[in-house]
N, C-alpha and C. Protein backbone atom coordinates (compact mmCIF):
# COMPACT_ATOMS: atom_id res chain seq x y z
N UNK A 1 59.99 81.08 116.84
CA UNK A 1 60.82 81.49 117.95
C UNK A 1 60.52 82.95 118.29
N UNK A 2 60.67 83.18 119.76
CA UNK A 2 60.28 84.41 119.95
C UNK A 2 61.66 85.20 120.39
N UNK A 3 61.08 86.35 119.44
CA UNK A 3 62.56 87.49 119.96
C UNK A 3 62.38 88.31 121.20
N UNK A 4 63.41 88.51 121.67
CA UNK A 4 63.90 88.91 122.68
C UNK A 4 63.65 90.94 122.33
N UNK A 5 62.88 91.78 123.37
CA UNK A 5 63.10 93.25 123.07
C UNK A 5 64.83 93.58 122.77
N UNK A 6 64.80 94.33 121.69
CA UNK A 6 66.31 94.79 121.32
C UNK A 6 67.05 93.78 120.61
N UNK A 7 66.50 92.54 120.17
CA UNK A 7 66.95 91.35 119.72
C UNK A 7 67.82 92.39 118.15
N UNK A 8 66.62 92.75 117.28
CA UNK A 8 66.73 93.24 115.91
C UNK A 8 67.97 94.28 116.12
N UNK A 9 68.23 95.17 117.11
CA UNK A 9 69.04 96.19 117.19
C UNK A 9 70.18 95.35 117.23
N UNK A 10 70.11 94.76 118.46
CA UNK A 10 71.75 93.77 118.48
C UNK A 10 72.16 93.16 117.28
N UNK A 11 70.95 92.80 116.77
CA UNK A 11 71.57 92.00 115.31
C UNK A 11 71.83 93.17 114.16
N UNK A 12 71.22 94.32 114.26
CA UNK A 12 71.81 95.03 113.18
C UNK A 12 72.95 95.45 113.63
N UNK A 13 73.99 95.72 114.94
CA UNK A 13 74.86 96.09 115.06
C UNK A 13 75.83 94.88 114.87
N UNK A 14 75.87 93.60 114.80
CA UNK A 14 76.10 93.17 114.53
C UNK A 14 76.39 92.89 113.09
N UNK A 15 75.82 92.97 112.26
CA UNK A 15 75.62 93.01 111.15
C UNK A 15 76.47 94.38 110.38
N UNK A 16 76.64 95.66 111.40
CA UNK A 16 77.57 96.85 111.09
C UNK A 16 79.17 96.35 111.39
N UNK A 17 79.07 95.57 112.93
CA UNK A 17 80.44 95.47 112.82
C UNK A 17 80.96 94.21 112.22
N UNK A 18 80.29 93.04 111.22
CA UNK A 18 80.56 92.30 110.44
C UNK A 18 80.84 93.23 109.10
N UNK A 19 80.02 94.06 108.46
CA UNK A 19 80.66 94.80 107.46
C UNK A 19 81.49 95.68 107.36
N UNK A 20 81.60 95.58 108.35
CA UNK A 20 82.86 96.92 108.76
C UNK A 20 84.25 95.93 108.66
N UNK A 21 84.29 95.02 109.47
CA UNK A 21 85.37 93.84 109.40
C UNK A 21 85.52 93.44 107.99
N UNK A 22 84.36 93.31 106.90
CA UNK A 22 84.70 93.04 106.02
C UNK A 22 85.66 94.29 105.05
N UNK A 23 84.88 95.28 105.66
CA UNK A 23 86.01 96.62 104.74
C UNK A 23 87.32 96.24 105.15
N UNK A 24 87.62 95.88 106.63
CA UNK A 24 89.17 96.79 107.33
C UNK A 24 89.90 95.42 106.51
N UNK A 25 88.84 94.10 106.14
CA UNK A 25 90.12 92.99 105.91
C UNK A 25 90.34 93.41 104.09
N UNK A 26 89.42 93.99 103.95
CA UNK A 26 89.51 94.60 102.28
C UNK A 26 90.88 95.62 102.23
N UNK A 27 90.35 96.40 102.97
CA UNK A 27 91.79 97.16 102.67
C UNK A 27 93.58 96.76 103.61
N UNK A 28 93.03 96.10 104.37
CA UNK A 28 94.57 95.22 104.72
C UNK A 28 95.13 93.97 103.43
N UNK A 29 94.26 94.06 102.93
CA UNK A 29 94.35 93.51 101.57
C UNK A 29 95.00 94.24 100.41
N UNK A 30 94.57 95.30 100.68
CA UNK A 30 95.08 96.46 99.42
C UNK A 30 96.53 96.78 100.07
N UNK A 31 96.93 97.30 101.29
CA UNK A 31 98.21 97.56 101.83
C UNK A 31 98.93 96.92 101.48
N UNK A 32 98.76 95.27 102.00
CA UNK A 32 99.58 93.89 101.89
C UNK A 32 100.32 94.63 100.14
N UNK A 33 99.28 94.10 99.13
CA UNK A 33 99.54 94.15 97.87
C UNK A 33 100.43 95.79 97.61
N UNK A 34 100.00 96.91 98.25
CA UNK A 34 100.92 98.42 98.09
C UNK A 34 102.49 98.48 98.95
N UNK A 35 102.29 97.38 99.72
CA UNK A 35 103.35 96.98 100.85
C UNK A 35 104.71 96.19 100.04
N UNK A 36 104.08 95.36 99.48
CA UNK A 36 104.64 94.15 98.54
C UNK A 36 105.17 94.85 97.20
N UNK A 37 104.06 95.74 96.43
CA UNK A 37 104.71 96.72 95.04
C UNK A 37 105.70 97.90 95.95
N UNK A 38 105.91 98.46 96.73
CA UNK A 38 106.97 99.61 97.24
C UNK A 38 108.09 98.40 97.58
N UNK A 39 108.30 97.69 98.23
CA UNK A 39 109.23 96.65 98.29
C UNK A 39 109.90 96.25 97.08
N UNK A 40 109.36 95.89 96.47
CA UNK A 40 110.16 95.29 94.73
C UNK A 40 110.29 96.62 94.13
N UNK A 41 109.81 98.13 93.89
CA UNK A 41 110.40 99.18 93.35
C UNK A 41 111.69 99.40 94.42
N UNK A 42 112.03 99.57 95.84
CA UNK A 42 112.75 99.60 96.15
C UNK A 42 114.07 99.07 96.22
N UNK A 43 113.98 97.38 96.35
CA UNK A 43 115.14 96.38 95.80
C UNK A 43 115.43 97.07 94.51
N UNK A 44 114.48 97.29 93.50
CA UNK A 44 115.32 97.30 92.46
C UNK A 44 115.86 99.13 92.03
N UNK A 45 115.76 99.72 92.75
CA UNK A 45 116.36 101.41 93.28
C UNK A 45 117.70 100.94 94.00
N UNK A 46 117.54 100.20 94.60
CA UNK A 46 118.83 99.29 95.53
C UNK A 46 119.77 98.88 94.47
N UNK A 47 119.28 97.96 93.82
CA UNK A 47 119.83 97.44 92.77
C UNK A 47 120.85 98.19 91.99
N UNK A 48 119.98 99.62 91.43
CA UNK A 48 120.38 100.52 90.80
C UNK A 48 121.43 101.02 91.15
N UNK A 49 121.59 101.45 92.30
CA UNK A 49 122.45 101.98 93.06
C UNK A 49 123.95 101.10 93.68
N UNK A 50 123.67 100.17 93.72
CA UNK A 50 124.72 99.30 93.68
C UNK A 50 125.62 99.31 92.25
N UNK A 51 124.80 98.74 91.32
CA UNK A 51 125.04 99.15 90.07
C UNK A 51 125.95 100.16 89.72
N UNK A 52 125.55 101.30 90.06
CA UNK A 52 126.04 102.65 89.33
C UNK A 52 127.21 102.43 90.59
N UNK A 53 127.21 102.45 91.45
CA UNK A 53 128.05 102.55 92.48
C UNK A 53 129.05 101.56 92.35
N UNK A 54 129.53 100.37 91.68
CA UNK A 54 130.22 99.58 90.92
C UNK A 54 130.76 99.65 89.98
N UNK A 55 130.11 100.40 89.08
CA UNK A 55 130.39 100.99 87.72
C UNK A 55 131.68 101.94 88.00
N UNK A 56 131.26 103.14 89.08
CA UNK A 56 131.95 104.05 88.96
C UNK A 56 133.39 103.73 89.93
N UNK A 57 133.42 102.68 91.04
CA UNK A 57 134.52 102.18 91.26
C UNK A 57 135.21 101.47 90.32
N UNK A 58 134.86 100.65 89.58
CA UNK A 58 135.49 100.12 88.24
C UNK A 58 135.91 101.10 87.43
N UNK A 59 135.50 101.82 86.90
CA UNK A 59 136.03 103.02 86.55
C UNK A 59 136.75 103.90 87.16
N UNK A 60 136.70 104.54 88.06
CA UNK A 60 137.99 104.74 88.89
C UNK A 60 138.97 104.49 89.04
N UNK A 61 138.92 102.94 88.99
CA UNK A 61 140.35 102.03 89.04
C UNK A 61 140.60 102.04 88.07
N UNK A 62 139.94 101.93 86.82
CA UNK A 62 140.72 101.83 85.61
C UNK A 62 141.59 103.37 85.37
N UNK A 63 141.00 104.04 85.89
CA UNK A 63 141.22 105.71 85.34
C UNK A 63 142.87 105.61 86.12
N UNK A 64 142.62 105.34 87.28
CA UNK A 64 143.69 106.15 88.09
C UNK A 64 145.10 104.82 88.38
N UNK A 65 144.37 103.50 88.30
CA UNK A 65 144.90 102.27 88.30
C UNK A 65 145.00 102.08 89.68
């Protein structure tokens, strides 16, 4: 088969913005997963805080009745 002038260029840019797509889905990959770990430290900061914030109304009431 015969190539076309500029055939090889188109295909190497092609070939840049296929590896390039492969980085951006690599690191939307890494976010997802840094997205997902800040989420579950947060619930459970939430958690915490509910917690202590329960505690010290229970205690309160007991203190003062």
């Amino acid at each position: 088969m015969r190539a076309w002038p500029g055939d090889d260029r188109v295909n190497d840019h092609f070939g840049a913005l296929r590896a390039e797509i492969q980085q951006l889905r690599s690191e939307m990959r890494q976010l997802r997963a840094d997205m997902s770990a800040l989420a579950w430290r947060l619930l459970a900061a939430l958690v915490r805080v509910v917690t202590a914030a329960t505690a010290a109304i229970m205690t309160a009431i007991a203190v003062w009745g």
